[in-house]
Protein backbone atom coordinates (compact mmCIF):
# COMPACT_ATOMS: atom_id res chain seq x y z
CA UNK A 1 74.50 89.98 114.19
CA UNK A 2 77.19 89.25 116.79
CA UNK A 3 78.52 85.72 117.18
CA UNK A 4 76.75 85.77 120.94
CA UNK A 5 73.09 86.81 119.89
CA UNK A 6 73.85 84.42 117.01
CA UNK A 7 74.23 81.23 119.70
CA UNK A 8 71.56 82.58 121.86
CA UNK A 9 69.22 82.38 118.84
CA UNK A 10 70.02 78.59 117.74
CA UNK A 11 69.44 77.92 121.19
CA UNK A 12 66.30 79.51 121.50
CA UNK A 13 66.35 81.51 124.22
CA UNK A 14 63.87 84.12 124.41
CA UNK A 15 65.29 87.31 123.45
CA UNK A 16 63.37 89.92 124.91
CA UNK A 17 64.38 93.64 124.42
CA UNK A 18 66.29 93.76 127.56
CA UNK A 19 68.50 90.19 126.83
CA UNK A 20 68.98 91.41 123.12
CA UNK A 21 70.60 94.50 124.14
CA UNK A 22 72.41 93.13 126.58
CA UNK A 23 73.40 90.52 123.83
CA UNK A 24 74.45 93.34 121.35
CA UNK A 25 76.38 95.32 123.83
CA UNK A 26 78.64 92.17 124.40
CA UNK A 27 78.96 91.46 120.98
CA UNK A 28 82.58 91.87 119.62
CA UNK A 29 86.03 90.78 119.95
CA UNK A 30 88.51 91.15 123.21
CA UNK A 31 84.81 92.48 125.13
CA UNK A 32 85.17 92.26 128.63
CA UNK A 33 82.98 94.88 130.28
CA UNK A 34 81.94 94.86 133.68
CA UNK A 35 78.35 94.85 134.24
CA UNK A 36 78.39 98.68 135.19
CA UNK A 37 79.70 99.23 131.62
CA UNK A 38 77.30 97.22 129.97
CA UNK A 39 74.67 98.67 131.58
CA UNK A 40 75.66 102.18 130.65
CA UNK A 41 76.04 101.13 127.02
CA UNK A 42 72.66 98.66 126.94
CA UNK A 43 71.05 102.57 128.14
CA UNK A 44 72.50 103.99 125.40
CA UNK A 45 70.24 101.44 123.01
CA UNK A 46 67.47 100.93 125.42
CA UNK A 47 67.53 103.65 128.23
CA UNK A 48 64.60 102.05 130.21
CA UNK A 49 66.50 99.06 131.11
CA UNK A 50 67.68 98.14 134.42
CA UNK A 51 70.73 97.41 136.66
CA UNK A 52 68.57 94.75 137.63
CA UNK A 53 67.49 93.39 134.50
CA UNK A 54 71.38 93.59 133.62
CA UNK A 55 72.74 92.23 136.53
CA UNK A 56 70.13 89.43 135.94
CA UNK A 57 70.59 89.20 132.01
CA UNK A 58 74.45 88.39 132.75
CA UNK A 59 73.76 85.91 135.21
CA UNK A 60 71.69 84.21 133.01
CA UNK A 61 74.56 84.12 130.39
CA UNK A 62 77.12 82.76 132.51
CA UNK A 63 74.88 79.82 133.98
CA UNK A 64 74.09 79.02 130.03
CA UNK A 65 77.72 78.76 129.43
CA UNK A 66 77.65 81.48 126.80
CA UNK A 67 79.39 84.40 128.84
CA UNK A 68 82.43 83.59 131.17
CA UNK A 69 82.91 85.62 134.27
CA UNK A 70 86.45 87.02 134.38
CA UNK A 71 88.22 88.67 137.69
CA UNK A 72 91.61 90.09 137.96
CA UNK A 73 93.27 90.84 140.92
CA UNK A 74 90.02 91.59 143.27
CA UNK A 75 88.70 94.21 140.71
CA UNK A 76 85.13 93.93 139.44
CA UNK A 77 83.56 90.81 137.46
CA UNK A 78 84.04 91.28 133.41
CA UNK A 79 82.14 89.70 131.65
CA UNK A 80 83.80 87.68 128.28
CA UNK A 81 81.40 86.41 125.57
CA UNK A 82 84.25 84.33 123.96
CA UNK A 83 83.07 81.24 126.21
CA UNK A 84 82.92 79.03 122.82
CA UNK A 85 86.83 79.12 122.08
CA UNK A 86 89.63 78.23 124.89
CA UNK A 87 92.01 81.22 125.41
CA UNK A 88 94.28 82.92 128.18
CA UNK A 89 93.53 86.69 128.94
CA UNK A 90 96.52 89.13 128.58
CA UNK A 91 96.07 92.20 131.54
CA UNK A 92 97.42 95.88 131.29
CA UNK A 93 98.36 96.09 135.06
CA UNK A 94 97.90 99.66 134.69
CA UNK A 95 94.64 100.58 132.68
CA UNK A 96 93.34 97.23 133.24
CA UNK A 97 92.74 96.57 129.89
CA UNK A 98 91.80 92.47 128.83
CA UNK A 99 93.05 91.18 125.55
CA UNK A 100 92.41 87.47 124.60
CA UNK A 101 95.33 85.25 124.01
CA UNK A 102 94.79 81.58 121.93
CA UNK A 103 95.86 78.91 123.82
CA UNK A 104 97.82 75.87 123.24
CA UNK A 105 96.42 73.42 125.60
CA UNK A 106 98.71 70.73 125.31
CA UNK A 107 101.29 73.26 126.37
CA UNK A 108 99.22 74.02 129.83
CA UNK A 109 98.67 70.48 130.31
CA UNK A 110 99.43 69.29 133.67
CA UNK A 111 101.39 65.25 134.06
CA UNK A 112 99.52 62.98 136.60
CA UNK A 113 102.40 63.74 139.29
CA UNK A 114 101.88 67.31 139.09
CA UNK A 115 98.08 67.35 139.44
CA UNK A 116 98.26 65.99 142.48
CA UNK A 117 94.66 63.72 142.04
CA UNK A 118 92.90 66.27 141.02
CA UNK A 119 90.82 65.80 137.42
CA UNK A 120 91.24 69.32 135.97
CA UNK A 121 88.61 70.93 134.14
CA UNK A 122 89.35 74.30 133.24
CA UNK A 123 92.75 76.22 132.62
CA UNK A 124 93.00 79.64 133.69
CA UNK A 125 96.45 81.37 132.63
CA UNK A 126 96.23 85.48 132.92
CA UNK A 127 99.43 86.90 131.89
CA UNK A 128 100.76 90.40 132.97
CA UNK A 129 102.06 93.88 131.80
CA UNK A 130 101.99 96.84 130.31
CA UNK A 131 99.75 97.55 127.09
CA UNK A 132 101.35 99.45 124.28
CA UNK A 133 99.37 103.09 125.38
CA UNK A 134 101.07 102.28 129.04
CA UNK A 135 104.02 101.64 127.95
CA UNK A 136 104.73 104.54 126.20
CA UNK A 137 102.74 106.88 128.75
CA UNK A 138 104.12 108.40 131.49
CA UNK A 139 103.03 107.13 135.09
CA UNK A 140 100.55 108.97 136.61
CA UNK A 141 101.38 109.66 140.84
C-alpha cells in the first residue's frame, strides 16, 4: 500500500474506486505527474474513470494537504504526494523531469531584516539543470 493511500486511510476518507486509483497511481517516490498523466495511468487500472473525477480527485488532495501542487516555469500543474516531508524539487530544464531534494531548513531560513515583515510559511527552492540522460544526449533542434 503506498504511503499516500496509507494517510488517506487513517484519516478516513472515503476511498471510493475512483479516489483509490487515483491514490495508487500517485503512490511512489520522486511522482510528480500532471493530472493528464494520472489520468491516463488511473485508465489503465480503472478505464471508466473520468477527467472529471480526476481533475476533482486531485483537487480534493491538495485542499487535504496530502498532495502539493507543483509548477515550473508556466508548464502544467504536477502533482507531488510527498506533502508530509519538507523538500526542494531538482528540474531537468530539458525533459522536465522533477526529482525531490531534502532540505535543510535552517539553511533557507530567512533573518528578520531580510524578510522584510513578512511571517513566512512555506519555502519553495527549485533548482535547475540538466538530468544525467540530458546530459549525455545530444540536443534535439
Amino acid at each position: 500500500m503506498s504511503d499516500l493511500l496509507e494517510r488517506l486511510r487513517d484519516r478516513g476518507w472515503r476511498l471510493t474506486a475512483q479516489r483509490r486509483v487515483v491514490a495508487e497511481v500517485l503512490g511512489g517516490e520522486h511522482v510528480h505527474l500532471t493530472a493528464d498523466e494520472v489520468h491516463a495511468r488511473a485508465g489503465r487500472l480503472l478505464p471508466e474513470i473520468s477527467r472529471a473525477t480526476v481533475y476533482n480527485t486531485l483537487g480534493e488532495l491538495v485542499d487535504l494537504g496530502e498532495v502539493v501542487e507543483v509548477t515550473s516555469d508556466g508548464r502544467a500543474k504536477r502533482y507531488d504526494p510527498n506533502a508530509r516531508t519538507a523538500h526542494h524539487h531538482l528540474v531537468c530544464t530539458r525533459c522536465h523531469t522533477i526529482r525531490d531534494v531534502p532540505t535543510d531548513t535552517a539553511a533557507t531560513a530567512l533573518s528578520p531584516e531580510a524578510s522584510f515583515g513578512f511571517s513566512v510559511s512555506a519555502i519553495e527552492i527549485t533548482y535547475r539543470g540538466l538530468c544525467p540522460d540530458c546530459r549525455t544526449a545530444p540536443e534535439e533542434h
